[in-house]
N, C-alpha and C. Protein backbone atom coordinates (compact mmCIF):
# COMPACT_ATOMS: atom_id res chain seq x y z
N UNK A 1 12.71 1.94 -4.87
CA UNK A 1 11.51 1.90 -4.06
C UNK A 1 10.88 3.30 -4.07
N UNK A 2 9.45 3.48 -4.52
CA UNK A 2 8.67 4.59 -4.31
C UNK A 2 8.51 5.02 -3.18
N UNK A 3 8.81 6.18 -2.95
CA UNK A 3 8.22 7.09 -1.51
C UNK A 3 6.95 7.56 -1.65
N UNK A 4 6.44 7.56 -0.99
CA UNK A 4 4.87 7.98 -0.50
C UNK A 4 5.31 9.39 0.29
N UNK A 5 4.19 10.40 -0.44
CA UNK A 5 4.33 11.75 0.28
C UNK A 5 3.49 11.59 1.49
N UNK A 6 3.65 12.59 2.21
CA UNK A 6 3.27 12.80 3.43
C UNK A 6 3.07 14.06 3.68
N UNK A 7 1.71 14.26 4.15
CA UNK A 7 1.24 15.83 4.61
C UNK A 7 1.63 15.98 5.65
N UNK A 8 2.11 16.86 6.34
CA UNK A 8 2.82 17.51 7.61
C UNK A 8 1.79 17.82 8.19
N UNK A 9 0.81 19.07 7.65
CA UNK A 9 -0.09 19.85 8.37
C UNK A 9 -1.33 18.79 8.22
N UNK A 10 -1.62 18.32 10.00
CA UNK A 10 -3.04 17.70 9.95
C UNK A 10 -3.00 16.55 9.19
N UNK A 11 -4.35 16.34 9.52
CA UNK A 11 -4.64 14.88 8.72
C UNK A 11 -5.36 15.22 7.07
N UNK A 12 -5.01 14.59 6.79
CA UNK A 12 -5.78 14.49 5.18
C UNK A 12 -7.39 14.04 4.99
N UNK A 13 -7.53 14.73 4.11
CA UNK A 13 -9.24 14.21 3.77
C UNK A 13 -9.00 12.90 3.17
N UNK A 14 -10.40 12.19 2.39
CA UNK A 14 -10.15 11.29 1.84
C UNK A 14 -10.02 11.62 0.50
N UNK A 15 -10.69 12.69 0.52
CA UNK A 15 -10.12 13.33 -1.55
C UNK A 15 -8.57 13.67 -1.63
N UNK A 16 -7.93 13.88 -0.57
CA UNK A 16 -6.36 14.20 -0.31
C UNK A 16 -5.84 13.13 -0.61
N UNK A 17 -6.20 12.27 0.49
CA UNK A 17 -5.23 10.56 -0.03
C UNK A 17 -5.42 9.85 -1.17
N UNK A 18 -6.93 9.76 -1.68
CA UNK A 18 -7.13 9.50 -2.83
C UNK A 18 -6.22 10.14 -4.01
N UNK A 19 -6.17 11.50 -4.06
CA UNK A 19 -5.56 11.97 -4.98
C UNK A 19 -4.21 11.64 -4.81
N UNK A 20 -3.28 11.14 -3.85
CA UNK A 20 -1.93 11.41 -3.41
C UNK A 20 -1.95 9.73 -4.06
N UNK A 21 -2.74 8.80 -3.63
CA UNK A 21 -2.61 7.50 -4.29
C UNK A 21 -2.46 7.52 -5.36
N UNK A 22 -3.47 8.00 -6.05
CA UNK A 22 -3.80 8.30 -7.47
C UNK A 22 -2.30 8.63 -8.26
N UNK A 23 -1.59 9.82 -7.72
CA UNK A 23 -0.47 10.24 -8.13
C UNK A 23 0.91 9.36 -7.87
N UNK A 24 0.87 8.10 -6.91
CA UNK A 24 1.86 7.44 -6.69
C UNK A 24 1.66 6.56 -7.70
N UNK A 25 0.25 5.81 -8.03
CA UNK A 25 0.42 4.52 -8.97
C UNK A 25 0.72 5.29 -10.20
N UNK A 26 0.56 6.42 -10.87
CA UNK A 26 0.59 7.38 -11.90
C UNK A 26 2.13 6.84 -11.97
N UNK A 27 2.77 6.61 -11.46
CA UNK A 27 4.32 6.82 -11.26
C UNK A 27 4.73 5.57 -11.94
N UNK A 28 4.17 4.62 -11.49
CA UNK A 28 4.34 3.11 -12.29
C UNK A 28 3.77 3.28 -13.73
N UNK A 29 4.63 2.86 -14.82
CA UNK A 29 4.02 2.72 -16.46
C UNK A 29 3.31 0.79 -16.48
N UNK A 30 3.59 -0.26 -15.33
CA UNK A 30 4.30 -1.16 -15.90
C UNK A 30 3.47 -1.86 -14.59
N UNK A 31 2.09 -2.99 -15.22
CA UNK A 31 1.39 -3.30 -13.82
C UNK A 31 2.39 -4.36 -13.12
N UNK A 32 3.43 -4.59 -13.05
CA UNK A 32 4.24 -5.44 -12.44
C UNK A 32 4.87 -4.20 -11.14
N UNK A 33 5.10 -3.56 -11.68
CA UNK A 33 5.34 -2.82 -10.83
C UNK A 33 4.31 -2.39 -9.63
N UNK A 34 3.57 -2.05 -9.95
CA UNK A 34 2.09 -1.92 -8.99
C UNK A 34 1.65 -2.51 -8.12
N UNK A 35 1.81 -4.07 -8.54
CA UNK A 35 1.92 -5.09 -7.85
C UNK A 35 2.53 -5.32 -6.48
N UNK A 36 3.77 -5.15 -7.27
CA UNK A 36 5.51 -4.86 -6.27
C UNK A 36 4.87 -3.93 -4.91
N UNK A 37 4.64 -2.51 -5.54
CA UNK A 37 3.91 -1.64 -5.03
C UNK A 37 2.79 -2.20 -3.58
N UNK A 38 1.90 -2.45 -4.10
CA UNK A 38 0.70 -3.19 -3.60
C UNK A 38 1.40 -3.91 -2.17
N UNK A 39 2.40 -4.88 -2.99
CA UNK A 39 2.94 -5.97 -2.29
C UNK A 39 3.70 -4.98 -0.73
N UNK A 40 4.35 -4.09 -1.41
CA UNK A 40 5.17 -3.44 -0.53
C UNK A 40 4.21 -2.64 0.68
N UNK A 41 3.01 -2.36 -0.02
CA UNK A 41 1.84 -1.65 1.16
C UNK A 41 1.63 -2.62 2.07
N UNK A 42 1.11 -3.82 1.47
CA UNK A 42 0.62 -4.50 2.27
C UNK A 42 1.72 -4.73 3.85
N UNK A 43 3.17 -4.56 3.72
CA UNK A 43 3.88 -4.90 5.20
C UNK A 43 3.74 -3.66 5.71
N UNK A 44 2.61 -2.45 5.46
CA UNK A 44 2.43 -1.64 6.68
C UNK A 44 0.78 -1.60 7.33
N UNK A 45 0.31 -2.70 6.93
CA UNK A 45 -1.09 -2.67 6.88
C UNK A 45 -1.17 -2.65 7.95
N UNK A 46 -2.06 -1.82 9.32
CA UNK A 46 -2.11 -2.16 10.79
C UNK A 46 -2.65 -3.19 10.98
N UNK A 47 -2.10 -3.91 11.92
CA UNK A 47 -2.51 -5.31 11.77
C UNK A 47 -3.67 -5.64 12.50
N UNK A 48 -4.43 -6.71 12.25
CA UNK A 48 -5.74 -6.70 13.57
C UNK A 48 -5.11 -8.01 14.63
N UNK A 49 -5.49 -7.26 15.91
CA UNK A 49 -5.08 -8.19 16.82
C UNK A 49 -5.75 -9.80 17.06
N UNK A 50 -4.88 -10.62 17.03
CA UNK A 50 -5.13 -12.44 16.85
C UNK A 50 -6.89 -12.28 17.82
N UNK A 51 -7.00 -11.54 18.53
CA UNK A 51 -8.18 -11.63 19.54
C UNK A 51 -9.58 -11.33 18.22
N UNK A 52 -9.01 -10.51 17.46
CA UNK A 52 -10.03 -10.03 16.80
C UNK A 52 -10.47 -11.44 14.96
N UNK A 53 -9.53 -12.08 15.30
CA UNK A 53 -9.31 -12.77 14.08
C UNK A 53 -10.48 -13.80 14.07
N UNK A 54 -11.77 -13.16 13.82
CA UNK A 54 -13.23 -14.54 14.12
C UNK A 54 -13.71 -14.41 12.86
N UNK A 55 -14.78 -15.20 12.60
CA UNK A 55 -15.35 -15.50 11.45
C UNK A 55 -16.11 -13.73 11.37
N UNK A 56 -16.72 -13.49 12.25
CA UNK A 56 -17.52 -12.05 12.51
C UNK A 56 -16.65 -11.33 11.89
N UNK A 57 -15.13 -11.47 11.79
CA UNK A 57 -14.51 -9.90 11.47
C UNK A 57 -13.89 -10.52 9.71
N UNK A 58 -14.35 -11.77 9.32
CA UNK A 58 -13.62 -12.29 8.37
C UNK A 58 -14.23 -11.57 7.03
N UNK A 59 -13.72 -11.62 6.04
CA UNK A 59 -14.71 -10.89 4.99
C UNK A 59 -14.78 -11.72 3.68
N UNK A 60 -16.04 -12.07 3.41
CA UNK A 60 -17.02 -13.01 2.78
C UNK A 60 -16.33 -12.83 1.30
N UNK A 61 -16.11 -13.92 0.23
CA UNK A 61 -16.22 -13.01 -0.98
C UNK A 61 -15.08 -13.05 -1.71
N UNK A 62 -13.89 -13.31 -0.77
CA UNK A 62 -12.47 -13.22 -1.32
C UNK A 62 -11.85 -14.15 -1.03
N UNK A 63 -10.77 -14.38 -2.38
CA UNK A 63 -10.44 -15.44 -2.82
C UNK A 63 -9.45 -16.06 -1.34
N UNK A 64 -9.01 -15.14 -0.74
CA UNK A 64 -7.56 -15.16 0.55
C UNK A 64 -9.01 -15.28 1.72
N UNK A 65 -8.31 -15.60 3.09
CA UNK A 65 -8.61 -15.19 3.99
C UNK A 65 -8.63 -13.50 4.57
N UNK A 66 -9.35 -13.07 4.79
CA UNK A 66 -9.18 -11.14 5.10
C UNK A 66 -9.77 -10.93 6.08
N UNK A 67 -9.43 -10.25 7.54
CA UNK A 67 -10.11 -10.36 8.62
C UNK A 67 -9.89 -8.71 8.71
N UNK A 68 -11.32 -7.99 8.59
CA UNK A 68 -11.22 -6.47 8.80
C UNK A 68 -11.82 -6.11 10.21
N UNK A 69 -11.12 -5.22 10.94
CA UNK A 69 -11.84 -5.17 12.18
C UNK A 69 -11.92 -3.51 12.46
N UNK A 70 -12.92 -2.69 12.95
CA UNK A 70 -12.76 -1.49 13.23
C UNK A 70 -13.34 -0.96 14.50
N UNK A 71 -12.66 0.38 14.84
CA UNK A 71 -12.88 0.46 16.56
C UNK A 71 -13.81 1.85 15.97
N UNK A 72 -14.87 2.31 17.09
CA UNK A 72 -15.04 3.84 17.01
C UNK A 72 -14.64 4.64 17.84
N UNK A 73 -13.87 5.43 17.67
CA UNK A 73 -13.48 6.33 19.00
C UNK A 73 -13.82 7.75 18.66
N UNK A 74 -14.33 8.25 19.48
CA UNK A 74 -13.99 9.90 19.83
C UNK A 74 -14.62 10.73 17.94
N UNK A 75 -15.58 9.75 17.51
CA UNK A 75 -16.41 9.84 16.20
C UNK A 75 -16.00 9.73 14.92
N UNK A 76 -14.53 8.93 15.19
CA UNK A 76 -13.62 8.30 13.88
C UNK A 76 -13.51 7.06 13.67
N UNK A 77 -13.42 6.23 12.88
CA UNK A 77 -13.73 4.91 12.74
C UNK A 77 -12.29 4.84 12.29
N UNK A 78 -11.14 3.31 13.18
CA UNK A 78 -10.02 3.23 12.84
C UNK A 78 -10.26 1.62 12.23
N UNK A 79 -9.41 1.69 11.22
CA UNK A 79 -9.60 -0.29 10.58
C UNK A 79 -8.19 -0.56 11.26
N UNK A 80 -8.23 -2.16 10.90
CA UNK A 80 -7.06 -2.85 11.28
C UNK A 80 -7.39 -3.96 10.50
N UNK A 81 -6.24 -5.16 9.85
CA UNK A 81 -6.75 -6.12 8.80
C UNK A 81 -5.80 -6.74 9.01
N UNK A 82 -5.67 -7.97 8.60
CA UNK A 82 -4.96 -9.02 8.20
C UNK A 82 -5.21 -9.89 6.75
N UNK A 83 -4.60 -10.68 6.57
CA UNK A 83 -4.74 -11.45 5.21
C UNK A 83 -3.47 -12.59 5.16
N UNK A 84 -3.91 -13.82 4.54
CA UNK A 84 -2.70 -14.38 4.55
C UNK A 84 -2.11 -14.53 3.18
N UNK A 85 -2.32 -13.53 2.91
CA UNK A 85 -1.67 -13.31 0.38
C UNK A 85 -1.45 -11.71 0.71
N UNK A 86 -0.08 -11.74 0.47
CA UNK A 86 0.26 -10.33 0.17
C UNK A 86 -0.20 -9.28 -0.14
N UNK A 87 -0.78 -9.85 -1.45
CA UNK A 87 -1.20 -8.91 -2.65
C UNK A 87 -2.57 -8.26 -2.12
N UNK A 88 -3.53 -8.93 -1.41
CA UNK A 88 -4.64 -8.61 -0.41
C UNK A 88 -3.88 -7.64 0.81
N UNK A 89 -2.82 -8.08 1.64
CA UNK A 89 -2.42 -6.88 2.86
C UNK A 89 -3.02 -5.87 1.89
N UNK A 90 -2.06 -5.59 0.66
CA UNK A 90 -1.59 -4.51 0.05
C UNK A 90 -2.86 -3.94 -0.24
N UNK A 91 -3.94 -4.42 -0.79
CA UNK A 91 -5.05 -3.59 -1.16
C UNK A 91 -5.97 -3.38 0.47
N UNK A 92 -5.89 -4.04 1.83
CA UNK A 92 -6.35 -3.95 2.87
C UNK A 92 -5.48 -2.31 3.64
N UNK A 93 -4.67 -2.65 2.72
CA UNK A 93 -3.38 -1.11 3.42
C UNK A 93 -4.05 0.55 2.88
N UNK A 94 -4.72 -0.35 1.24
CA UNK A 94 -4.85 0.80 0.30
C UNK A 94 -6.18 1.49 0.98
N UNK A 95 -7.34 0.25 1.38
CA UNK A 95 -8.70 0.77 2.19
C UNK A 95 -8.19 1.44 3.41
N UNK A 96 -7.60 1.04 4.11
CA UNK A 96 -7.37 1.47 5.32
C UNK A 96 -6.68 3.00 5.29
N UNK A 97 -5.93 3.11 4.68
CA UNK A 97 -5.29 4.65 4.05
C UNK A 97 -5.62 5.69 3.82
N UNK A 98 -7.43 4.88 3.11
CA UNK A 98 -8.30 6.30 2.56
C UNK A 98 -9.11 6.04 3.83
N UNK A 99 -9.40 5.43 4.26
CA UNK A 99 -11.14 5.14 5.21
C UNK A 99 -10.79 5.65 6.68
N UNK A 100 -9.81 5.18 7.19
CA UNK A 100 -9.27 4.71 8.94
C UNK A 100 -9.19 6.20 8.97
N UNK A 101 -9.98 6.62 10.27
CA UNK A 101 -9.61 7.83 10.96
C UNK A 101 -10.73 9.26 10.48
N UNK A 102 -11.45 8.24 9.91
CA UNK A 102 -12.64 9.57 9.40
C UNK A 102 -13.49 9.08 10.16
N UNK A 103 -14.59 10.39 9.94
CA UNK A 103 -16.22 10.45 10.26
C UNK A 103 -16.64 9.05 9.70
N UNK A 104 -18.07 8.80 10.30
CA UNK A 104 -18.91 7.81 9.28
C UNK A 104 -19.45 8.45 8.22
N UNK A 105 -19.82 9.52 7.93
CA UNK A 105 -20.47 10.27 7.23
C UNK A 105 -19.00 10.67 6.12
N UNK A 106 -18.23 10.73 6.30
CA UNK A 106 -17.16 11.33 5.46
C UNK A 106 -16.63 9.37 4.23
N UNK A 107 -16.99 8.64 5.40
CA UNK A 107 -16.56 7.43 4.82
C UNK A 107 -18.15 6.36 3.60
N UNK A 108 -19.23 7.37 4.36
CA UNK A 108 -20.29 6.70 3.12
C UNK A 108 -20.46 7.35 2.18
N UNK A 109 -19.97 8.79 2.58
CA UNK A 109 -20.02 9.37 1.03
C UNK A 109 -18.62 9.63 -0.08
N UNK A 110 -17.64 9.14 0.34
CA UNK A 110 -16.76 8.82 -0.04
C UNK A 110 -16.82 7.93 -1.67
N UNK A 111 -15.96 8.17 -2.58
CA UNK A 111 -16.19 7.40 -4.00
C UNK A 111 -15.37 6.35 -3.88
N UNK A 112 -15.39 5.55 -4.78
CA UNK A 112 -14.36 4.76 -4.51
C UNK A 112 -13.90 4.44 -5.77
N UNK A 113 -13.91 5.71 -7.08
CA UNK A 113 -13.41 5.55 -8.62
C UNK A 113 -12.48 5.32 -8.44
N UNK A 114 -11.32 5.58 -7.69
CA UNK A 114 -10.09 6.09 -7.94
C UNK A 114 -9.54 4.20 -8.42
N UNK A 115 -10.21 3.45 -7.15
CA UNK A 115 -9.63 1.79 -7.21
C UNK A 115 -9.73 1.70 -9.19
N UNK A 116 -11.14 2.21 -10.11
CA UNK A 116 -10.50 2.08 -11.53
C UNK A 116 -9.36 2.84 -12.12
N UNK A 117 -9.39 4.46 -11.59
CA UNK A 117 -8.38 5.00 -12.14
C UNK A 117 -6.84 4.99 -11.57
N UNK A 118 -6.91 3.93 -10.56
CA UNK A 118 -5.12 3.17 -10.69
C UNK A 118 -5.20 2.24 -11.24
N UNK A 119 -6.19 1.22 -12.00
CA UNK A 119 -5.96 0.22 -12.66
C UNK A 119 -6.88 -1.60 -11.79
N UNK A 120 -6.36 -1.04 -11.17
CA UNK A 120 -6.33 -1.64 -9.69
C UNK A 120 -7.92 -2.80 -10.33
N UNK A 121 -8.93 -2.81 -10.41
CA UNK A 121 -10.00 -3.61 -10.53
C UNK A 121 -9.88 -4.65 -11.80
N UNK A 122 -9.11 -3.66 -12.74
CA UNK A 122 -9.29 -4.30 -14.07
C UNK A 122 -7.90 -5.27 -14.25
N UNK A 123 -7.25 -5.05 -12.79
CA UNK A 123 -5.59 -5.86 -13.23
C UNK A 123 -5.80 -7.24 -11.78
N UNK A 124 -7.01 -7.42 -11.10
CA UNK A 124 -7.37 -8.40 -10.33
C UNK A 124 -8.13 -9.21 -11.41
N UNK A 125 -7.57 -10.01 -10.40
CA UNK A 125 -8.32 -11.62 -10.74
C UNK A 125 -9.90 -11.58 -10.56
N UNK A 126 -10.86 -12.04 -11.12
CA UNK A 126 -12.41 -11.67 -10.56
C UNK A 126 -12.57 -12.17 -9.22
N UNK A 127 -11.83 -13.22 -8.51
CA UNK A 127 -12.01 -13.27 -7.14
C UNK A 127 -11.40 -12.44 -6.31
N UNK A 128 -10.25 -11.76 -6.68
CA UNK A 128 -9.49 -11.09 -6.11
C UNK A 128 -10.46 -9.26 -6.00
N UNK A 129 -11.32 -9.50 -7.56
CA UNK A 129 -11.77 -8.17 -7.60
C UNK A 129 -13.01 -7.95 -6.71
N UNK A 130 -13.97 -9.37 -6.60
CA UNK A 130 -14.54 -9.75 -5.70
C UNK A 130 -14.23 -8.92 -4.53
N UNK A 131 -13.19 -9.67 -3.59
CA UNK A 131 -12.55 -9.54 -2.51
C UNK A 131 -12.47 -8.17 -2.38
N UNK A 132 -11.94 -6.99 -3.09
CA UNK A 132 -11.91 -5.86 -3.28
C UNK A 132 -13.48 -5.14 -2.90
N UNK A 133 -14.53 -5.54 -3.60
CA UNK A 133 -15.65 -5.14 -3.25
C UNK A 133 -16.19 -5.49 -1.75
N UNK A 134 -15.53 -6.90 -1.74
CA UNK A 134 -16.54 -6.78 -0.33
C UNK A 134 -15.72 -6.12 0.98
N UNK A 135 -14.36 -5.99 0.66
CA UNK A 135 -13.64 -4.90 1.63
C UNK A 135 -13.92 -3.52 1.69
N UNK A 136 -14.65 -3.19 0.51
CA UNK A 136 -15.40 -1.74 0.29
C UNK A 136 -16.57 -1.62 1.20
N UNK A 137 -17.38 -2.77 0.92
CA UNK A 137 -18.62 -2.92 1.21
C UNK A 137 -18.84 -2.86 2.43
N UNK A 138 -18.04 -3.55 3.50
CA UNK A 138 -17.84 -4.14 4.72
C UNK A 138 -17.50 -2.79 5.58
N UNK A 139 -16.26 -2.36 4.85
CA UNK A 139 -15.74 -0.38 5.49
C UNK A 139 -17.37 0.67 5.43
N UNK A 140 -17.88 0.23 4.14
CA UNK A 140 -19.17 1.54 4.60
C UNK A 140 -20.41 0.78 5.26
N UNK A 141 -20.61 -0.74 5.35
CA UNK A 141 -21.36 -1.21 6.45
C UNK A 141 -20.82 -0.64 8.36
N UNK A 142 -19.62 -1.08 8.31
CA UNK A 142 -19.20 -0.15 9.69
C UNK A 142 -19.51 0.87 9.59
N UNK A 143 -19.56 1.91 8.58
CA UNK A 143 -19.48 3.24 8.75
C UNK A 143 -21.00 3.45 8.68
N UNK A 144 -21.61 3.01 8.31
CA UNK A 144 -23.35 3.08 8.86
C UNK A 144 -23.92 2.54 9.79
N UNK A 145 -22.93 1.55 10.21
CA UNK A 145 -23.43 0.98 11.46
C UNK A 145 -23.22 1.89 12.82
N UNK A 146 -21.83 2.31 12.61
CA UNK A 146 -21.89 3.57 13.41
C UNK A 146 -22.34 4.80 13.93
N UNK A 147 -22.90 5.34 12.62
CA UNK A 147 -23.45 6.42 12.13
C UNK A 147 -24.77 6.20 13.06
N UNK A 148 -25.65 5.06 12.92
CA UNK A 148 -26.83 4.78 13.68
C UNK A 148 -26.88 4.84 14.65
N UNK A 149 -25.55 4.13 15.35
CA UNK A 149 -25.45 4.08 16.74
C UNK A 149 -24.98 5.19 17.48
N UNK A 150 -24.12 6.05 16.70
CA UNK A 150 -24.08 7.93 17.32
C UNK A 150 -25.55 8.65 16.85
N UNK A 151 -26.40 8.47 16.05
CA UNK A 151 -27.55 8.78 16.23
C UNK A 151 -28.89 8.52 17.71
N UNK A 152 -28.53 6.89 17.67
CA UNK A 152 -29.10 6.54 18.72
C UNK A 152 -28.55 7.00 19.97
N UNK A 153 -27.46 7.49 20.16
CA UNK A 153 -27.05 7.74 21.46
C UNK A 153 -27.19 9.10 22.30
């Protein structure tokens, strides 16, 4: 089983985790493994609470059921997700990893190459890759939706 590093000092940017992802799937030669991987993220995905589980928080697009939900606090946007296919936790674990706990502004300008340079788009299913986009899509809709509403306030 792969260990995942961990920064001690502070929280990480999203070019930090990105790169630290980047360097864990690097580790796998063998997309079965990745998978495994994936699979294994997905049982730490924070989960979203059954209260939050509505069509409003469901996400359009993907092949599984995926219910993304996010809070704003104190000018950080935290996710929480569910899914009922593994292989989805696992990529809901991977968004949540880079996105949860930033600015809105840190999360729309954020890239999101890295999902090609682990493999990751081109080794999904097109519904699955689908699903992938609109969990992208959905994280920087919150994060502009927010953004407006700390403007407006």
């Amino acid at each position: 089983m792969l260990k995942r590093d961990t920064k001690l000092k502070g929280k990480m940017t999203i070019s930090e985790t990105i790169n630290q992802i980047i360097k864990e799937f690097n580790q796998f030669d063998d997309w079965m493994d990745k998978y495994n991987y994936l699979i294994e993220m997905g049982r730490s995905v924070p989960l979203i609470d059954d209260s939050r589980k509505t069509d409003s928080n469901l996400i359009t697009g993907c092949q599984s059921r995926v219910w993304l939900s996010s809070e704003y606090k104190d000018g950080l946007i935290y996710f929480t997700a569910d899914s009922d296919a593994v292989i989805t936790k696992g990529i809901a674990f991977l968004l949540i990893r880079v996105f949860s706990g930033h600015t809105p502004s840190e999360i729309i300008e954020a890239e999101t190459t890295f999902l090609d340079l682990i493999g990751l788009k081109e080794h999904l299913s097109p519904t699955r890759s689908n699903g992938l986009l609109s969990m992208v899509k959905q994280i920087k809709l919150y994060a502009f939706a927010y953004q407006i509403k700390e403007k407006n306030s």
